[in-house]
C-alpha atoms as a PDB file:
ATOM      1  CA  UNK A   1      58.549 -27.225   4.116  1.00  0.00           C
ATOM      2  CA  UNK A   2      56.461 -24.760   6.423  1.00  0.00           C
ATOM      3  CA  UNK A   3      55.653 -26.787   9.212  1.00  0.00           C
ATOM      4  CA  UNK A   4      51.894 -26.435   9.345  1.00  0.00           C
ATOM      5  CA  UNK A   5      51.900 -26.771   6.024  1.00  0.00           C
ATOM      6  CA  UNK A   6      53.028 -30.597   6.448  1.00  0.00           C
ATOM      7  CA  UNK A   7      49.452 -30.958   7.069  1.00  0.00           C
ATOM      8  CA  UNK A   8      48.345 -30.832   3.921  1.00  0.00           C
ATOM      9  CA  UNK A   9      51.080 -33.394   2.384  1.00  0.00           C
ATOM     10  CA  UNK A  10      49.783 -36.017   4.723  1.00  0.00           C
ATOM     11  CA  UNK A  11      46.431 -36.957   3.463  1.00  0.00           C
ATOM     12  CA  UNK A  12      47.034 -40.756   2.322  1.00  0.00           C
ATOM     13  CA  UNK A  13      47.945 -41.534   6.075  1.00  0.00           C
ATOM     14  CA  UNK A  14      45.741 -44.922   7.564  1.00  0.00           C
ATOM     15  CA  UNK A  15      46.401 -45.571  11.003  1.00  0.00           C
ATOM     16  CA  UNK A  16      44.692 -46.981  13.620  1.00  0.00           C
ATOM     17  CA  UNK A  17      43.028 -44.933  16.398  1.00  0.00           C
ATOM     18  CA  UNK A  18      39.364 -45.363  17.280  1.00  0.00           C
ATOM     19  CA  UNK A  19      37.993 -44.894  20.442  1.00  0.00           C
ATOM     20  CA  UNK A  20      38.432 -47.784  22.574  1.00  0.00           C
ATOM     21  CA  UNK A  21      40.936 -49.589  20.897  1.00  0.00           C
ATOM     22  CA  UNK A  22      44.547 -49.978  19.774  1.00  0.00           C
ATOM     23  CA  UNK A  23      47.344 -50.961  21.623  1.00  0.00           C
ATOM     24  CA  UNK A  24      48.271 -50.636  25.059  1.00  0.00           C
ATOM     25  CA  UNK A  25      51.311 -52.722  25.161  1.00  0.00           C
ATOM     26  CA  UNK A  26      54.087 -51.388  26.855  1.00  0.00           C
ATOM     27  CA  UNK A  27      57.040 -50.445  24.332  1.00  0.00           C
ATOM     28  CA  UNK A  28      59.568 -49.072  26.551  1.00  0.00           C
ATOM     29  CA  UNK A  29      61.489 -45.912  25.987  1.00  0.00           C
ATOM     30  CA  UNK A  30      59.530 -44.957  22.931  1.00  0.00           C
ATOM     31  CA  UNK A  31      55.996 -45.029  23.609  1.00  0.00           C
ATOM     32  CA  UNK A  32      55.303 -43.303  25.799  1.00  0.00           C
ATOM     33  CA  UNK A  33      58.398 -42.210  27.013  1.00  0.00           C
ATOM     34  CA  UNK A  34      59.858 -40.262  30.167  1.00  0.00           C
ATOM     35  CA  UNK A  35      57.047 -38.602  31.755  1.00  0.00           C
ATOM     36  CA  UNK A  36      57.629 -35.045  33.121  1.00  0.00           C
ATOM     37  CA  UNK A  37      61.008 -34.048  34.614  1.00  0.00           C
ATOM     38  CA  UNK A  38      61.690 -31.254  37.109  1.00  0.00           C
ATOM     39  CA  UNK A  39      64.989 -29.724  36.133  1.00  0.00           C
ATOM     40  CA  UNK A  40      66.845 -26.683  37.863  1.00  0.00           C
ATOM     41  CA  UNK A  41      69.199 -25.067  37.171  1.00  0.00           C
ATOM     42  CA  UNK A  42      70.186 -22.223  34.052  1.00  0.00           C
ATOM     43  CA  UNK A  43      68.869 -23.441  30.270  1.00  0.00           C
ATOM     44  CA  UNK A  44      71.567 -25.032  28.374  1.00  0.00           C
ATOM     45  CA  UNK A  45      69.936 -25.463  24.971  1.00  0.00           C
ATOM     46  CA  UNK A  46      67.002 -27.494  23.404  1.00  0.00           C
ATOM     47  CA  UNK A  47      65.686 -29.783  26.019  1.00  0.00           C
ATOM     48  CA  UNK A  48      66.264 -33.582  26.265  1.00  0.00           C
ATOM     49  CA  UNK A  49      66.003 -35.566  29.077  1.00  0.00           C
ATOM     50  CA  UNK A  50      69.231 -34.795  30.364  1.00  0.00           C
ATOM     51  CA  UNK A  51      69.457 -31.356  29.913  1.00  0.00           C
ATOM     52  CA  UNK A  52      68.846 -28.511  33.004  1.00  0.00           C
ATOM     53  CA  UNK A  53      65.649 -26.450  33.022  1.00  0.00           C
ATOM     54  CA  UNK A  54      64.237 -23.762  35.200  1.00  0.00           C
ATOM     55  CA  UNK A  55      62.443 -24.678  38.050  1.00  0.00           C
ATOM     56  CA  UNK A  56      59.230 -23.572  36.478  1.00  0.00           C
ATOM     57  CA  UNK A  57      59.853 -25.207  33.676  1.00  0.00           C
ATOM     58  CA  UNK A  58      59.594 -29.468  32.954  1.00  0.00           C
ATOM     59  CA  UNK A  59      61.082 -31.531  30.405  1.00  0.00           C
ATOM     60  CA  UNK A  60      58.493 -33.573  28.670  1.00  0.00           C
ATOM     61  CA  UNK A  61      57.766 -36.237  25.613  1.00  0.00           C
ATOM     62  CA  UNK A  62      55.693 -34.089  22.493  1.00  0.00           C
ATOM     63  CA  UNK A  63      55.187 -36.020  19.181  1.00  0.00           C
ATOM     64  CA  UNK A  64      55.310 -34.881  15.911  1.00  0.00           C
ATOM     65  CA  UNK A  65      54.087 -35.791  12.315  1.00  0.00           C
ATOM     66  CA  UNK A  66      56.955 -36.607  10.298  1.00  0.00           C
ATOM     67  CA  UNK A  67      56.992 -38.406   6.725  1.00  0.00           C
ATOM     68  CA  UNK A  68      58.050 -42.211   5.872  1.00  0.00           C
ATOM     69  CA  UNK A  69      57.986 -45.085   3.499  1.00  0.00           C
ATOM     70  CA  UNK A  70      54.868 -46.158   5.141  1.00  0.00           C
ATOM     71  CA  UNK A  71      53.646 -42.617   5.258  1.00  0.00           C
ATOM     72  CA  UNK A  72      53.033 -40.498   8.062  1.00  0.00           C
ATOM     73  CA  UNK A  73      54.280 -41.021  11.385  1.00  0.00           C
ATOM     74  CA  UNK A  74      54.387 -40.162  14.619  1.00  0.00           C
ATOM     75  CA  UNK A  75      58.435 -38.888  15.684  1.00  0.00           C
ATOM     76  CA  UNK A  76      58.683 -37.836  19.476  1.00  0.00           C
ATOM     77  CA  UNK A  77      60.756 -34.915  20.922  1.00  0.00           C
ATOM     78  CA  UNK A  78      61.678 -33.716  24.328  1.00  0.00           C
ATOM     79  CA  UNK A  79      60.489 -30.377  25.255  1.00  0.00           C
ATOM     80  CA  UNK A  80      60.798 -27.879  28.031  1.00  0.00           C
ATOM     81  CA  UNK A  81      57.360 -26.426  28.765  1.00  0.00           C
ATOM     82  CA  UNK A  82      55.782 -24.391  32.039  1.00  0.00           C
ATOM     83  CA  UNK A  83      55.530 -27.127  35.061  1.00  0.00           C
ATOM     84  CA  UNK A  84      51.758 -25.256  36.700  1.00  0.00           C
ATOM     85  CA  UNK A  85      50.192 -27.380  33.362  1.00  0.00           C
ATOM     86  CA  UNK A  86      52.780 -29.395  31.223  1.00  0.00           C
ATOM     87  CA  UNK A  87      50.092 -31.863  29.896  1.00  0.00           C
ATOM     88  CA  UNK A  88      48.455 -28.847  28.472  1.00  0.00           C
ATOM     89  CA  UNK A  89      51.664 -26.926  27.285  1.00  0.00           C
ATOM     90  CA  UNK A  90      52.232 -29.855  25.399  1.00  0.00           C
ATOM     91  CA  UNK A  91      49.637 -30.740  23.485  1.00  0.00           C
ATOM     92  CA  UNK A  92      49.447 -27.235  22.746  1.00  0.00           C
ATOM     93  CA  UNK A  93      53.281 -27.494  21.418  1.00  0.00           C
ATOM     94  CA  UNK A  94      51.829 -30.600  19.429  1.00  0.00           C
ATOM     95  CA  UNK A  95      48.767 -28.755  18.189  1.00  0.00           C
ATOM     96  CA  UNK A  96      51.076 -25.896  16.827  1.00  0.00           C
ATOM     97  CA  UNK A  97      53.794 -27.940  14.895  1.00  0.00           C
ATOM     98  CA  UNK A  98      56.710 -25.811  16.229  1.00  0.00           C
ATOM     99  CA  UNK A  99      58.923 -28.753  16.598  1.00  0.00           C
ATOM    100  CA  UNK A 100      63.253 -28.397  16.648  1.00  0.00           C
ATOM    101  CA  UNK A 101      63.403 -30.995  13.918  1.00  0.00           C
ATOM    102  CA  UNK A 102      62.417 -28.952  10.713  1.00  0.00           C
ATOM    103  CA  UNK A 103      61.617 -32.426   9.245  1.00  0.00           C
ATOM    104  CA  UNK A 104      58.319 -32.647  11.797  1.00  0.00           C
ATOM    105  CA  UNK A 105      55.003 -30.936  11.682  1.00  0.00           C
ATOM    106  CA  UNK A 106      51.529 -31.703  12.719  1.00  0.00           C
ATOM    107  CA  UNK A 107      48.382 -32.889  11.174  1.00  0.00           C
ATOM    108  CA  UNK A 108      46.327 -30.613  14.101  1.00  0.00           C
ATOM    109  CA  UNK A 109      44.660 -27.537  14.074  1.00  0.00           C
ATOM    110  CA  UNK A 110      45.414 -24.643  15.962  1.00  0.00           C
ATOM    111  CA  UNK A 111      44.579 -24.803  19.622  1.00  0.00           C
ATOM    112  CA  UNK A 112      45.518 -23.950  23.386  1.00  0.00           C
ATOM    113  CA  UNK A 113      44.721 -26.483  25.615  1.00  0.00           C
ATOM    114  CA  UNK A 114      44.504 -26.329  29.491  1.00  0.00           C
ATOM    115  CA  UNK A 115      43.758 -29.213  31.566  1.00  0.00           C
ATOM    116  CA  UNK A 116      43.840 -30.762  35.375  1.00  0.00           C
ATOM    117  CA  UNK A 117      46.924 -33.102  34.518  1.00  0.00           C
ATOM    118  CA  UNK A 118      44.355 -36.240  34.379  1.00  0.00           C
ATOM    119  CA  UNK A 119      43.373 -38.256  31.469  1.00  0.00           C
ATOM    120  CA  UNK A 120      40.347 -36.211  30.981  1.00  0.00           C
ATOM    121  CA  UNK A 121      40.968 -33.593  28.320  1.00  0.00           C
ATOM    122  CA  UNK A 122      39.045 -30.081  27.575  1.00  0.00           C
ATOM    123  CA  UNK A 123      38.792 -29.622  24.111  1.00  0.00           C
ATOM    124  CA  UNK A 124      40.086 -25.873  23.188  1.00  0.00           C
ATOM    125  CA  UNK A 125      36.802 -25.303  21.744  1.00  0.00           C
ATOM    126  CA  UNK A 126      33.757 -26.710  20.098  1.00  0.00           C
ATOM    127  CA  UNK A 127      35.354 -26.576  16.232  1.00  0.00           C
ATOM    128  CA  UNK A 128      37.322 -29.720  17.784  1.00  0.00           C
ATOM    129  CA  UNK A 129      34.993 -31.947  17.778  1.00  0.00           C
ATOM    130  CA  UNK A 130      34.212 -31.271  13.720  1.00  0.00           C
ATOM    131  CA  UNK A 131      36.077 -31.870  11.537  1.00  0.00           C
ATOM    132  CA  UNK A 132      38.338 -29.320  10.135  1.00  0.00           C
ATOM    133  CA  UNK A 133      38.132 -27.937   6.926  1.00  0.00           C
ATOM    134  CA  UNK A 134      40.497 -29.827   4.378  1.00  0.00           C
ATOM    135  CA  UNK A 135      41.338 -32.870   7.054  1.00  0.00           C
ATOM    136  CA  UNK A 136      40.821 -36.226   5.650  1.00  0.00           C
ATOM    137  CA  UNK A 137      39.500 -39.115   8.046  1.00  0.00           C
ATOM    138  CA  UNK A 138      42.694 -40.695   8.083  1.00  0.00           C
ATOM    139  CA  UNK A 139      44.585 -37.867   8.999  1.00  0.00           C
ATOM    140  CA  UNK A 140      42.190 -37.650  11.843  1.00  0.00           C
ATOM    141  CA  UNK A 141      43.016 -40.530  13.631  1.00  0.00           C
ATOM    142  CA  UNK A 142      47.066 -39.523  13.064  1.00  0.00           C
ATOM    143  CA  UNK A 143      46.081 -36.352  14.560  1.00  0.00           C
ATOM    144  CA  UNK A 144      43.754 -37.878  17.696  1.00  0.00           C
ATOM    145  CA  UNK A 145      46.735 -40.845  18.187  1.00  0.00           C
ATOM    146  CA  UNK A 146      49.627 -37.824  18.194  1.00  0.00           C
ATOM    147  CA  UNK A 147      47.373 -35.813  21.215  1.00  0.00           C
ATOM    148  CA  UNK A 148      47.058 -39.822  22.677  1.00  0.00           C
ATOM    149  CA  UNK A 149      50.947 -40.309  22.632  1.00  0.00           C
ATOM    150  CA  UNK A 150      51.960 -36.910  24.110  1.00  0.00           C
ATOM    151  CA  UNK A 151      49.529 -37.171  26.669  1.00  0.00           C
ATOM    152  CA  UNK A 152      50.021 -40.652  28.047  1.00  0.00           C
ATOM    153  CA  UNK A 153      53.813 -39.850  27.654  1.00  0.00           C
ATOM    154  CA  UNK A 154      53.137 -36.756  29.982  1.00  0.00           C
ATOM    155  CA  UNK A 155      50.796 -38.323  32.355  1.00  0.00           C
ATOM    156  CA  UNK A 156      53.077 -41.775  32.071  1.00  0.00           C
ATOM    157  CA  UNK A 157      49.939 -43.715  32.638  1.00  0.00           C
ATOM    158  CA  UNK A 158      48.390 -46.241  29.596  1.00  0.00           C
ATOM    159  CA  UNK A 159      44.629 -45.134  30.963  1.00  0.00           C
ATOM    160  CA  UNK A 160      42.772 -44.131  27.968  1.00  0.00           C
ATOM    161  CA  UNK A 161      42.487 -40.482  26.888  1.00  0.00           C
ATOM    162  CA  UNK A 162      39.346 -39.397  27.062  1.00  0.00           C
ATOM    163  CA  UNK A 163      38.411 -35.170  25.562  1.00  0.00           C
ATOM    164  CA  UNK A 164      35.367 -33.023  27.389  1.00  0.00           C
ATOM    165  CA  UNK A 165      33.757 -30.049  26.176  1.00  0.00           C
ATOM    166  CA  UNK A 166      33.197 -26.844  28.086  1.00  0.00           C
ATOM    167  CA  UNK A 167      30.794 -28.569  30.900  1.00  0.00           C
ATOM    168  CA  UNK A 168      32.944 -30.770  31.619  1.00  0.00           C
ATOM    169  CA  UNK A 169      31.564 -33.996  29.828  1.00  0.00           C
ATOM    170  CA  UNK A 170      33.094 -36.277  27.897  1.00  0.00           C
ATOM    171  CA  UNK A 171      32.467 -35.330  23.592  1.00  0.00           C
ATOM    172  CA  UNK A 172      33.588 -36.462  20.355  1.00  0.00           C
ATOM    173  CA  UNK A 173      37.018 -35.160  18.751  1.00  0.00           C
ATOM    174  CA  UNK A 174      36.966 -34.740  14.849  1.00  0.00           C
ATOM    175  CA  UNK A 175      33.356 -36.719  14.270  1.00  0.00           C
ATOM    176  CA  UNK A 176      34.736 -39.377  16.206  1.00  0.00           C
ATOM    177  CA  UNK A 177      33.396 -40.179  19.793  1.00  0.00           C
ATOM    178  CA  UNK A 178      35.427 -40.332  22.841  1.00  0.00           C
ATOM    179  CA  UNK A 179      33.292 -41.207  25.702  1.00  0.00           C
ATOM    180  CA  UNK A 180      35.111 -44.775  26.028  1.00  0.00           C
ATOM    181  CA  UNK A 181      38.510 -43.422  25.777  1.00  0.00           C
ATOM    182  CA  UNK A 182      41.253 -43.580  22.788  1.00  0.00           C
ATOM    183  CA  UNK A 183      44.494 -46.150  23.667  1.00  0.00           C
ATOM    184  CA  UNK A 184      47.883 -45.575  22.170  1.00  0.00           C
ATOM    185  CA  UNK A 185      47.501 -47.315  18.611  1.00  0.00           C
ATOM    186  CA  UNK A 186      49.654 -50.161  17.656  1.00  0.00           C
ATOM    187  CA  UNK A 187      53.340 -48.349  17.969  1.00  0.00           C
ATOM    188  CA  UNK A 188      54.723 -50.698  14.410  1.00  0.00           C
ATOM    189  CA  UNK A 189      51.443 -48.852  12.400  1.00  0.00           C
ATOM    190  CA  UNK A 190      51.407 -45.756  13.799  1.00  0.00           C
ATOM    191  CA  UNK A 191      55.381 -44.440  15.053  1.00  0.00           C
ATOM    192  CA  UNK A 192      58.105 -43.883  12.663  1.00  0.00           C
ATOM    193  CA  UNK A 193      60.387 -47.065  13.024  1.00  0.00           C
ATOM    194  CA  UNK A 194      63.366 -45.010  13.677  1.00  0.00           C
ATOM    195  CA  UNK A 195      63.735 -41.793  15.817  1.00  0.00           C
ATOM    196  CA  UNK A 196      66.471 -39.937  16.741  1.00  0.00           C
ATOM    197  CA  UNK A 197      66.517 -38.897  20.620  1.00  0.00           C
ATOM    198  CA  UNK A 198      70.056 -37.721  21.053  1.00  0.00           C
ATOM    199  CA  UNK A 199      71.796 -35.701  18.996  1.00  0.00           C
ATOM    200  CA  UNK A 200      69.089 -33.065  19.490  1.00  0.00           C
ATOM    201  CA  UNK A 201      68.981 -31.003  16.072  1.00  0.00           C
ATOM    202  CA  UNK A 202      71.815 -28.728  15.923  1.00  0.00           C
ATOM    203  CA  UNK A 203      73.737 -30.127  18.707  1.00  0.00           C
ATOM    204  CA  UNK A 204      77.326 -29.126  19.098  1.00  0.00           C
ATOM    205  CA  UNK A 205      79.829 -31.793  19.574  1.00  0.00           C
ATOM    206  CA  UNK A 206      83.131 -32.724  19.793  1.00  0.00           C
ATOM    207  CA  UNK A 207      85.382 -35.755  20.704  1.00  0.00           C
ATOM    208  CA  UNK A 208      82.691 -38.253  20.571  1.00  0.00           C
ATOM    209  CA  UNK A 209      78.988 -38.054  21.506  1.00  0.00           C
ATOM    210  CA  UNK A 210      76.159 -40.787  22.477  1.00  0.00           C
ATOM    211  CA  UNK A 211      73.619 -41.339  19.573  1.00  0.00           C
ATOM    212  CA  UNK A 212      70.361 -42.739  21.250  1.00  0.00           C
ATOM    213  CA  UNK A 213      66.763 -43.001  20.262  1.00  0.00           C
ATOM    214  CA  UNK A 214      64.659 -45.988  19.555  1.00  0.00           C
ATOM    215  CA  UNK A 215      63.528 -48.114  16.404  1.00  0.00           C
ATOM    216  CA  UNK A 216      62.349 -51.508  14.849  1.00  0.00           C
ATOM    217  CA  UNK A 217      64.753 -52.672  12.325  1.00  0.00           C
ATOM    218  CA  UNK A 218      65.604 -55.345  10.457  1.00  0.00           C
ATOM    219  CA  UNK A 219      67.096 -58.234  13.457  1.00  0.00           C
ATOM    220  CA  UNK A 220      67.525 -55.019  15.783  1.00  0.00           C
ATOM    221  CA  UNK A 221      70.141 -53.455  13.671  1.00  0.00           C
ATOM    222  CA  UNK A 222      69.875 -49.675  13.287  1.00  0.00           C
ATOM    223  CA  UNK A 223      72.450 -48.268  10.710  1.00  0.00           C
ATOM    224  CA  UNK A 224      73.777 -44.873  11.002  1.00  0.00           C
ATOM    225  CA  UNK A 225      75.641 -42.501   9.608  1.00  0.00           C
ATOM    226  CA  UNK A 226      77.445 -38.970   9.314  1.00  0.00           C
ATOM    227  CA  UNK A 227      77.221 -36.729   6.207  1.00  0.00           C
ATOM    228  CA  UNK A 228      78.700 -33.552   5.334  1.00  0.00           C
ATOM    229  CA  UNK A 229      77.558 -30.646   3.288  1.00  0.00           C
ATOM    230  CA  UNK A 230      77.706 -32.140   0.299  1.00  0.00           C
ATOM    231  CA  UNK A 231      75.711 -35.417   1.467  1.00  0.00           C
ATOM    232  CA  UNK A 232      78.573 -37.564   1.251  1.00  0.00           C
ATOM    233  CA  UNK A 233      79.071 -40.009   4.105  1.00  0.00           C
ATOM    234  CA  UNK A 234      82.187 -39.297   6.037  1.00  0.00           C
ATOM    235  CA  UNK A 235      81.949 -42.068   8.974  1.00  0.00           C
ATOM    236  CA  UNK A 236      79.070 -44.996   9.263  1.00  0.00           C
ATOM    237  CA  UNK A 237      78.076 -47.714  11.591  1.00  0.00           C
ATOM    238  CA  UNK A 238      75.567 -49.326  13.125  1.00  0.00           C
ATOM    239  CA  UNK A 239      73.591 -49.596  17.095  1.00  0.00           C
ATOM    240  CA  UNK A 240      72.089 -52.979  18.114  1.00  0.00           C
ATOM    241  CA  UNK A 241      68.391 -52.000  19.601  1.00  0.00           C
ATOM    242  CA  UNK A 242      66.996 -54.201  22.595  1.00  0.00           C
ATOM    243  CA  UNK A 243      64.833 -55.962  20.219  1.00  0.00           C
ATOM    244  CA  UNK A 244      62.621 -55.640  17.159  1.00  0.00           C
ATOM    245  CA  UNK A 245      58.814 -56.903  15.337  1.00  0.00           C
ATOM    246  CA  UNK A 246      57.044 -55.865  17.645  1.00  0.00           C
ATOM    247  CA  UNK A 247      57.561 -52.354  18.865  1.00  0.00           C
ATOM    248  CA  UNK A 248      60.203 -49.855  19.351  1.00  0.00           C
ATOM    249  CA  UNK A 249      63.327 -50.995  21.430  1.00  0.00           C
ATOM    250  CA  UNK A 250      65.956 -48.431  22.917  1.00  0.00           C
ATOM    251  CA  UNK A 251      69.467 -48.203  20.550  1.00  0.00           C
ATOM    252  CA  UNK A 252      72.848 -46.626  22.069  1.00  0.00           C
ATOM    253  CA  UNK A 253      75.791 -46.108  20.314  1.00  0.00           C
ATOM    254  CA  UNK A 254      79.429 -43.753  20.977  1.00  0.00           C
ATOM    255  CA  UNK A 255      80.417 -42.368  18.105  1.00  0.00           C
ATOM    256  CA  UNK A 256      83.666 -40.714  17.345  1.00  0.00           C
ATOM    257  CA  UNK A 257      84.432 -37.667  15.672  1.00  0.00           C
ATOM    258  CA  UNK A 258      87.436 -36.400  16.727  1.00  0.00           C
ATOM    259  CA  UNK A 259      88.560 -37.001  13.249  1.00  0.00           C
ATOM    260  CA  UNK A 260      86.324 -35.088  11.312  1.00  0.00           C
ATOM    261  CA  UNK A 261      86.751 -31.384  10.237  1.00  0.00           C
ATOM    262  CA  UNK A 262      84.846 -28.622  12.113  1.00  0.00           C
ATOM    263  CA  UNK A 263      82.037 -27.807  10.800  1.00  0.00           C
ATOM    264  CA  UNK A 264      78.271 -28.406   9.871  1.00  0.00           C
ATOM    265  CA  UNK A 265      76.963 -32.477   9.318  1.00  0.00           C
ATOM    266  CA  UNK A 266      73.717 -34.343   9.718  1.00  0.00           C
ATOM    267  CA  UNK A 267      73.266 -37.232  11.866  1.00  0.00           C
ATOM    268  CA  UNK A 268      71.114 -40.255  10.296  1.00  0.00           C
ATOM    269  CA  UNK A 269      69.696 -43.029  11.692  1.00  0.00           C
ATOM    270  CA  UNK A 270      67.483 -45.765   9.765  1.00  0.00           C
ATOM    271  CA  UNK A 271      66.057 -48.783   9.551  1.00  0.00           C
ATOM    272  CA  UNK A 272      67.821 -51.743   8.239  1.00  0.00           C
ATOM    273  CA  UNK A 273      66.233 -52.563   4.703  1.00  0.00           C
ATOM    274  CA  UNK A 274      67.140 -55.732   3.349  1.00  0.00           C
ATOM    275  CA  UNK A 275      64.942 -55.931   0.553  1.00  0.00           C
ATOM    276  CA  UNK A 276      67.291 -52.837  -1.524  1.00  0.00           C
ATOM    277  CA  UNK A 277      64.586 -50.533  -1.552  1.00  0.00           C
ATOM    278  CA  UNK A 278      61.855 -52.669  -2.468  1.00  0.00           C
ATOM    279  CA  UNK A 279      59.758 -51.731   0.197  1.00  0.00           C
ATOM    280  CA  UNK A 280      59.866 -48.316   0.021  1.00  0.00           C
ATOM    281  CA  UNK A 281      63.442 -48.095   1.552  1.00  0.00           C
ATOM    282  CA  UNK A 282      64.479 -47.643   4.998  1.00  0.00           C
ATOM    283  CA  UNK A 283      62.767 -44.870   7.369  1.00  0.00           C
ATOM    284  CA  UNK A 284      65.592 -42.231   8.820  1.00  0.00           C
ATOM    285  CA  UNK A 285      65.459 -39.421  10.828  1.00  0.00           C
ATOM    286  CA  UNK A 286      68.257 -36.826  10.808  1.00  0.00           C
ATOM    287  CA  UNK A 287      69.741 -34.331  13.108  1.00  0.00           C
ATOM    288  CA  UNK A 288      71.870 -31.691  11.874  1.00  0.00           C
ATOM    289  CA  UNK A 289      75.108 -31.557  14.108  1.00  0.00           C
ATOM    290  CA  UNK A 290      78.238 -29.010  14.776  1.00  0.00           C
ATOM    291  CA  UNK A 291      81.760 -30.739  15.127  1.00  0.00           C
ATOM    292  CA  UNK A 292      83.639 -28.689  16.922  1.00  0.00           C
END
């Protein structure tokens, strides 16, 4: 699916996200996550927050729209972007939908935005604070909450987001009014339950590799597995997260693959779903992988 064009698929989405309310409990390594990182060094692939950067660039949190049982959901990714303004290079990232995981997109419209690094946000231009053509309400506050996430992530402060126009004072974004600042909404209603953080999509590894990311899952147990070409699962297991209910917890497992052929799999993670599919089925998030 064209990634912009996820927009359009994601019109049933109800999340919280008014101005001056949601959530501003703390959720560790998901929400928001590692603020920006000064690397140095050469580029050795997609970032992450271990990987080297220039020393002009920084590695920071963006989120993403993806797709889920409960519908649409925010999915977070680590991104290099220019260090003189990486608050605005990444809500600009977020704005365009250019994300590593084909699987994510974005619910905003087109815009550059450049800002002082503070929780005070210039709008890219006045068609921000309407609202687009063709955007439902709901996917408005999706689309506010995912420029709320990447920002505190940047800024790694929980002080509410607030968006100015061209004077300088604070203005409404999409109809909806901004002057007392948006929190980050309720993480459980408004991330995907399970996200990937390592692998990075089309890692290459070999021997064994650390899966991490973060999720809520049924008594903190986060099933994975490994599937090849032909979708059939080659090797399975499972991570224990830090906790579960009520937000995302951090998950780390080693997994193996020394015994697997070279070649081309995808990495899953998911939610635990002891119901059989009742509820929808589990959320996953997948990363297409290279055994070497």
């Amino acid at each position: 699916m064209n990634r912009r064009a996820l927009a359009a698929a994601l019109v049933t989405a109800a999340v919280l996200g008014t101005a001056g309310c949601g959530s501003d409990t703390s959720a560790g390594d998901q929400e928001p996550a590692s603020g920006p990182t000064r690397h140095h060094g050469s580029p050795s692939g997609p970032s992450s927050p271990s990987s080297s950067a220039p020393a002009d660039q920084v590695t920071v949190p963006v989120y993403f729209v993806g797709q889920t049982p409960q519908g649409p959901r925010l999915y977070r990714e680590f991104r290099r972007v220019d260090a003189a303004d990486p608050l605005g290079a990444a809500l600009t990232l977020a704005a365009s939908g250019e994300a590593l995981d084909p699987d994510y997109g974005t619910v905003l419209p087109a815009g550059s935005f450049r800002t002082s690094g503070d929780a005070a946000i210039p709008l890219p231009d006045d068609s921000w604070q309407k609202l687009p053509a063709g955007m439902a309400e709901a996917d408005a506050q999706l689309a506010i909450q995912q420029l709320v996430y990447t920002a505190q992530g940047v800024l790694q402060s929980r002080d509410p987001i607030t968006f100015t126009d061209a004077d300088g004072n604070p203005t409404q974004i999409f109809y909806t009014a901004s002057e007392d600042g948006f929190r980050a909404a309720d993480p459980i209603k408004t991330l995907a339950l399970v996200s990937v953080t390592t692998p990075e999509s089309n890692a290459t590894v070999s021997g064994s590799f650390t899966a991490s990311g973060v999720s809520s899952s049924f008594e903190a147990t986060t099933p994975w597995e490994i599937r090849d070409a032909s979708d059939q699962v080659v090797k399975k297991g499972s991570a224990t997260a830090e906790g579960w209910m009520d937000k995302l917890y951090p998950w780390q497992t080693e997994i193996d693959v020394s015994g697997l052929e070279p070649g081309v799999y995808t990495f899953v993670a998911m939610t635990d779903d002891p119901s059989g599919g009742e509820g929808g089925g589990p959320t996953v998030d997948t990363k297409t992988i290279i055994v070497k």
